[in-house]
Protein backbone atom coordinates (compact mmCIF):
# COMPACT_ATOMS: atom_id res chain seq x y z
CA UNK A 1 0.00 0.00 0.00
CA UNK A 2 1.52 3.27 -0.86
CA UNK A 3 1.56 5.80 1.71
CA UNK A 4 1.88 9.68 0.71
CA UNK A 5 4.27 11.39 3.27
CA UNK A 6 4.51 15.08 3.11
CA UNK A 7 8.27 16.09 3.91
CA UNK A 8 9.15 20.14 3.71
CA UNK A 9 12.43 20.09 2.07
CA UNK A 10 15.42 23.11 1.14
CA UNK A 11 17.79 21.90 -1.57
CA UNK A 12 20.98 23.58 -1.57
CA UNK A 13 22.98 23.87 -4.84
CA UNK A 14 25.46 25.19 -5.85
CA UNK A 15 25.86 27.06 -8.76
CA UNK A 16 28.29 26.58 -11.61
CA UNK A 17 29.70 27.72 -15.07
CA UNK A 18 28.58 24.72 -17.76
CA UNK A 19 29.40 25.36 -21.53
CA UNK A 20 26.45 24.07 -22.75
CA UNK A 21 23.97 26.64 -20.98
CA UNK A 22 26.56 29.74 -21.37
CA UNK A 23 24.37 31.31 -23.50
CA UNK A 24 20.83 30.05 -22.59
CA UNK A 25 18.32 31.66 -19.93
CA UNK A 26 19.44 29.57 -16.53
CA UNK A 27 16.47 27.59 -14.92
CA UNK A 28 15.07 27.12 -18.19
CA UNK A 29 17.54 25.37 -20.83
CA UNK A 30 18.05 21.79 -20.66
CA UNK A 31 21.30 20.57 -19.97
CA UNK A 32 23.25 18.78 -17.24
CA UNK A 33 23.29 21.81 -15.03
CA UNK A 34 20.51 20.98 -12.01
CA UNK A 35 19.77 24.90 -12.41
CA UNK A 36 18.84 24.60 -16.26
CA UNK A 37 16.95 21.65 -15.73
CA UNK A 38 14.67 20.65 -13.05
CA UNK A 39 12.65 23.94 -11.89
CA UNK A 40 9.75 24.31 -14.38
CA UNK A 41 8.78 20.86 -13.16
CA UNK A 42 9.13 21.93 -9.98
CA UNK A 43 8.26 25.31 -9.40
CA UNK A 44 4.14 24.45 -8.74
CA UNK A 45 5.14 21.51 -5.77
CA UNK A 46 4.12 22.67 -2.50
CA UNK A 47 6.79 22.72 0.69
CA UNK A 48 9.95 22.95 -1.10
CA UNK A 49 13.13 25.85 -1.36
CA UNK A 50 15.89 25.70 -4.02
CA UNK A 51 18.31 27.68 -2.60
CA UNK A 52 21.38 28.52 -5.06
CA UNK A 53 24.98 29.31 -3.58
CA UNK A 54 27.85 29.90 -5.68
CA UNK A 55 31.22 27.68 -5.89
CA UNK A 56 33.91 28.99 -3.93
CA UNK A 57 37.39 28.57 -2.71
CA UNK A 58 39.92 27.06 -5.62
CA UNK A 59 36.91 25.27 -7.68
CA UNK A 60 35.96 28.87 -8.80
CA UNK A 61 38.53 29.78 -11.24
CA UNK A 62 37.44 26.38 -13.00
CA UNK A 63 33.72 26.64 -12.35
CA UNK A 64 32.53 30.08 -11.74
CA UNK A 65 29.45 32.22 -14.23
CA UNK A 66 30.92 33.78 -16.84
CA UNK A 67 29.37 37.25 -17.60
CA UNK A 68 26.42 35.79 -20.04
CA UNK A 69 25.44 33.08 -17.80
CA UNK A 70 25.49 35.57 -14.83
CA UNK A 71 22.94 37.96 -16.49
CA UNK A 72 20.81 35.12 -17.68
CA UNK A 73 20.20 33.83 -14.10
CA UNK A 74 19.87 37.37 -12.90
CA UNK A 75 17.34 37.69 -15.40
CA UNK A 76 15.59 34.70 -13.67
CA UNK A 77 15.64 34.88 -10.27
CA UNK A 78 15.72 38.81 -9.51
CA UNK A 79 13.74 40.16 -13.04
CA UNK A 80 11.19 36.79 -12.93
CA UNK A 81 11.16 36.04 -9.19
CA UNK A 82 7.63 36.49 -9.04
CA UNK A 83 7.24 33.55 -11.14
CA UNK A 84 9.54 30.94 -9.25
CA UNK A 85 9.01 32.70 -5.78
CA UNK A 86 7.06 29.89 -4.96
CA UNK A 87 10.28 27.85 -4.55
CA UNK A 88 13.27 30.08 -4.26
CA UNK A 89 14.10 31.85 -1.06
CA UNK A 90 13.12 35.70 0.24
CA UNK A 91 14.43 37.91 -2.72
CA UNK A 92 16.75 39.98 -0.81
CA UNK A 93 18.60 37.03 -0.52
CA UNK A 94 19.12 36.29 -4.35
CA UNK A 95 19.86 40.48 -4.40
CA UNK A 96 23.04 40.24 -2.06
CA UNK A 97 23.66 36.79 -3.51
CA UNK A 98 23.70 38.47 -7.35
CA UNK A 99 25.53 41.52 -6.10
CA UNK A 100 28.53 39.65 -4.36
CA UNK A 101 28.39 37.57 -7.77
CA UNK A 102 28.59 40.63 -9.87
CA UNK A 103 31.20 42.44 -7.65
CA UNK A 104 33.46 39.61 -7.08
CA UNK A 105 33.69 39.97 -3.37
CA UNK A 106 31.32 40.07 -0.42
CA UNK A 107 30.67 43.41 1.39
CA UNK A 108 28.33 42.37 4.27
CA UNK A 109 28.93 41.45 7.34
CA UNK A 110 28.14 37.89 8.33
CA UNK A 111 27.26 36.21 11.58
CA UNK A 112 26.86 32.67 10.62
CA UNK A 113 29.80 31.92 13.33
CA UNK A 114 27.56 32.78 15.94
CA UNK A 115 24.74 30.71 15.09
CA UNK A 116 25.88 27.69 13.14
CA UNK A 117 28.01 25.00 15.07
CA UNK A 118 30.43 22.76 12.50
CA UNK A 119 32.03 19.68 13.87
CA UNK A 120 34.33 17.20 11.77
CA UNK A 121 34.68 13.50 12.41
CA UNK A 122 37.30 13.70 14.71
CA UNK A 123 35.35 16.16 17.01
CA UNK A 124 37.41 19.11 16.04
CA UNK A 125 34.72 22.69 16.53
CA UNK A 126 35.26 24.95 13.98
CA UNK A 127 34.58 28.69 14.16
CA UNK A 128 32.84 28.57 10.83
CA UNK A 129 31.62 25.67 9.22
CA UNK A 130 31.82 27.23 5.62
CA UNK A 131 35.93 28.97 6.42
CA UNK A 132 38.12 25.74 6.75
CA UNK A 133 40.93 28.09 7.73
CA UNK A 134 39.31 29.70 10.69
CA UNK A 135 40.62 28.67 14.69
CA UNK A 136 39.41 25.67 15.68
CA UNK A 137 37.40 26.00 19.11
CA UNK A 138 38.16 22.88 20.87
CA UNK A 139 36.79 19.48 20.47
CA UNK A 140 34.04 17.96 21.97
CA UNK A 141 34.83 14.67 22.58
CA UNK A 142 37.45 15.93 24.91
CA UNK A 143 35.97 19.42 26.43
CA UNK A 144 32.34 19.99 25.41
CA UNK A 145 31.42 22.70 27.90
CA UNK A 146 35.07 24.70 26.29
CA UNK A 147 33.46 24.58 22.99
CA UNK A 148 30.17 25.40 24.26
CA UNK A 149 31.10 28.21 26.33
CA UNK A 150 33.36 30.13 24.14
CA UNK A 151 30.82 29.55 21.08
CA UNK A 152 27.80 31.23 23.07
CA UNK A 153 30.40 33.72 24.68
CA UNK A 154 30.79 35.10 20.98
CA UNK A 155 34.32 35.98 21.17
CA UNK A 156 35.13 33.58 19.12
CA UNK A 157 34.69 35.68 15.83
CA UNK A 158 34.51 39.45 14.99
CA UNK A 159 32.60 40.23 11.88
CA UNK A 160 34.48 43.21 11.20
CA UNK A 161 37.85 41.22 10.36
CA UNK A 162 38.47 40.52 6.69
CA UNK A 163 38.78 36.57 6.83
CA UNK A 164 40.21 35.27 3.92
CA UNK A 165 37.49 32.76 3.84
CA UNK A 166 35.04 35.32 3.70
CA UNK A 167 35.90 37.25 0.73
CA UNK A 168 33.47 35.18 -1.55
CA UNK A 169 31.19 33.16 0.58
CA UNK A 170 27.29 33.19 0.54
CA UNK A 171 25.49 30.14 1.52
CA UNK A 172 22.18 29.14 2.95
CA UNK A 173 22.97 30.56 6.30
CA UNK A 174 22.66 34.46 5.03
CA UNK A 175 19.14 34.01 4.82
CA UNK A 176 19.63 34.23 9.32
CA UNK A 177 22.05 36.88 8.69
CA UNK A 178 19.03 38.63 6.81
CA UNK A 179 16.93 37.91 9.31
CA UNK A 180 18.71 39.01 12.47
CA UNK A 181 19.77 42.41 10.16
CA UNK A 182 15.75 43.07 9.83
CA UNK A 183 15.76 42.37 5.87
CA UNK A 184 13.75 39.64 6.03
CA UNK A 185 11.05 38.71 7.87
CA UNK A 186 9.52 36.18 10.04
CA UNK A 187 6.66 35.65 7.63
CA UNK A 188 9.49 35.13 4.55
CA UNK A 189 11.86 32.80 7.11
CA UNK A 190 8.69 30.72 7.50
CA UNK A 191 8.92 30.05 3.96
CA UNK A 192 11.05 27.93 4.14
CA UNK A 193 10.55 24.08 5.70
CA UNK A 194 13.92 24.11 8.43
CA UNK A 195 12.87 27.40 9.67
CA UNK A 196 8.96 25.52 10.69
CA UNK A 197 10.54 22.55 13.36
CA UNK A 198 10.12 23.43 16.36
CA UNK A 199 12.50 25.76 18.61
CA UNK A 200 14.25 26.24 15.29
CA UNK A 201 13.50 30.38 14.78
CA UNK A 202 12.87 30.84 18.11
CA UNK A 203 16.79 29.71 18.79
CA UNK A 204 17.86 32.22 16.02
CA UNK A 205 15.85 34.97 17.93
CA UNK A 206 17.38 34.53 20.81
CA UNK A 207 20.82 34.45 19.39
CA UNK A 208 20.13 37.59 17.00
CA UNK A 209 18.84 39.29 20.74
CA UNK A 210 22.26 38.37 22.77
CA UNK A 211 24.14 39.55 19.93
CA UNK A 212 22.49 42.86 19.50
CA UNK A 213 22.80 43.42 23.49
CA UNK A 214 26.77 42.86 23.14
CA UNK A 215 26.95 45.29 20.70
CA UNK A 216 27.80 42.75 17.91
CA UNK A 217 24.84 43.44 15.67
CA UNK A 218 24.13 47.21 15.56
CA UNK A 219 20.36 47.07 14.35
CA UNK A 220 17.42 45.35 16.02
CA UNK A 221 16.58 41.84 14.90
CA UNK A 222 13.30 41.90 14.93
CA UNK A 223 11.86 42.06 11.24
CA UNK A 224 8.39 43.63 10.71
């Protein structure tokens, strides 16, 4: 007997350069590339996010947009968002994602240390779990309550230093640094399927409130 299960779901992919759709409209042509191909059969399912995020560290001088691709996917997802809103995350989120893209280097500030937790096989913390390079904070298997502690003290990271890791890095997370900025709101974070378990937003509240009270995030986080 087949049972239907409904199961919210964000897909995260990232985005890269493929010859054969360098000079056809992205979500549209039909090619290898998961962002040419699968959307229009997609784009009228209920309960699910595609979330794009662009290739970075060494893999982008081989797989990065060139210009014409870049301005056919802008032409998609910023001048036709109305017609894949229904699964593609809050705009302003494809705007700073198309700006870093067209700039060639990220501008914002980013928080993502302070509210996402990375931890490697061997136990090892990271500050960041996109910036390999970043301290490590301790390991859990050996001092939990260390990594805990300094993690939540948020001294761990300063958003205001240059890391090289940062310099061209956007993924799903900077829809929370939206968020906590006041960009985006509740309503839009609800949108998408992790942001509706339980304790989930409520968490990133809390965290967006103790960092505005230590002075670390300089506008209120609560979106209207």
């Amino acid at each position: 007997m087949n049972q239907r299960i409904d199961l919210p779901t964000d897909w995260y992919l990232v985005q890269y350069m493929h010859t054969e759709a360098q000079n056809k409209p992205m979500l549209e042509t039909k090619s290898n590339n998961l962002w040419c191909n699968f959307p229009n059969d997609i784009k009228d399912i209920d309960d699910i996010v595609v979330v794009p995020r662009p290739v970075r560290g060494d893999g982008r001088q081989q797989l990065n947009f060139t210009q014409e691709q870049l301005a056919a996917f802008r032409g998609v997802v910023i001048d036709r968002y109305d017609e894949y809103r229904s699964i593609l995350p809050p705009k302003p989120y494809l705007d700073r994602l198309v700006k870093m893209m067209v700039d060639g280097y990220r501008s914002d500030r980013c928080y993502v240390p302070f509210f996402v937790q990375g931890v490697d096989n061997y136990g090892n913390a990271e500050t960041c779990s996109c910036g390999g390079s970043m301290p490590m904070l301790g390991n859990v298997l050996e001092n939990v309550d260390e990594v805990f502690n300094k993690h939540r003290s948020a001294t761990n990271y300063d958003p205001d230093e240059k890391q090289r890791d940062c310099s061209y890095c956007m993924t799903q997370y900077e829809i929370m640094n939206l968020y906590v900025e006041g960009v985006v709101s509740k309503e839009d974070m609800l949108r998408i399927p992790s942001f509706r378990f339980g304790g989930v937003l409520d968490e990133v509240d809390r965290t967006g409130a103790r960092l505005f009270d230590k002075g670390i995030l300089t506008v209120s986080h609560t979106a209207s």
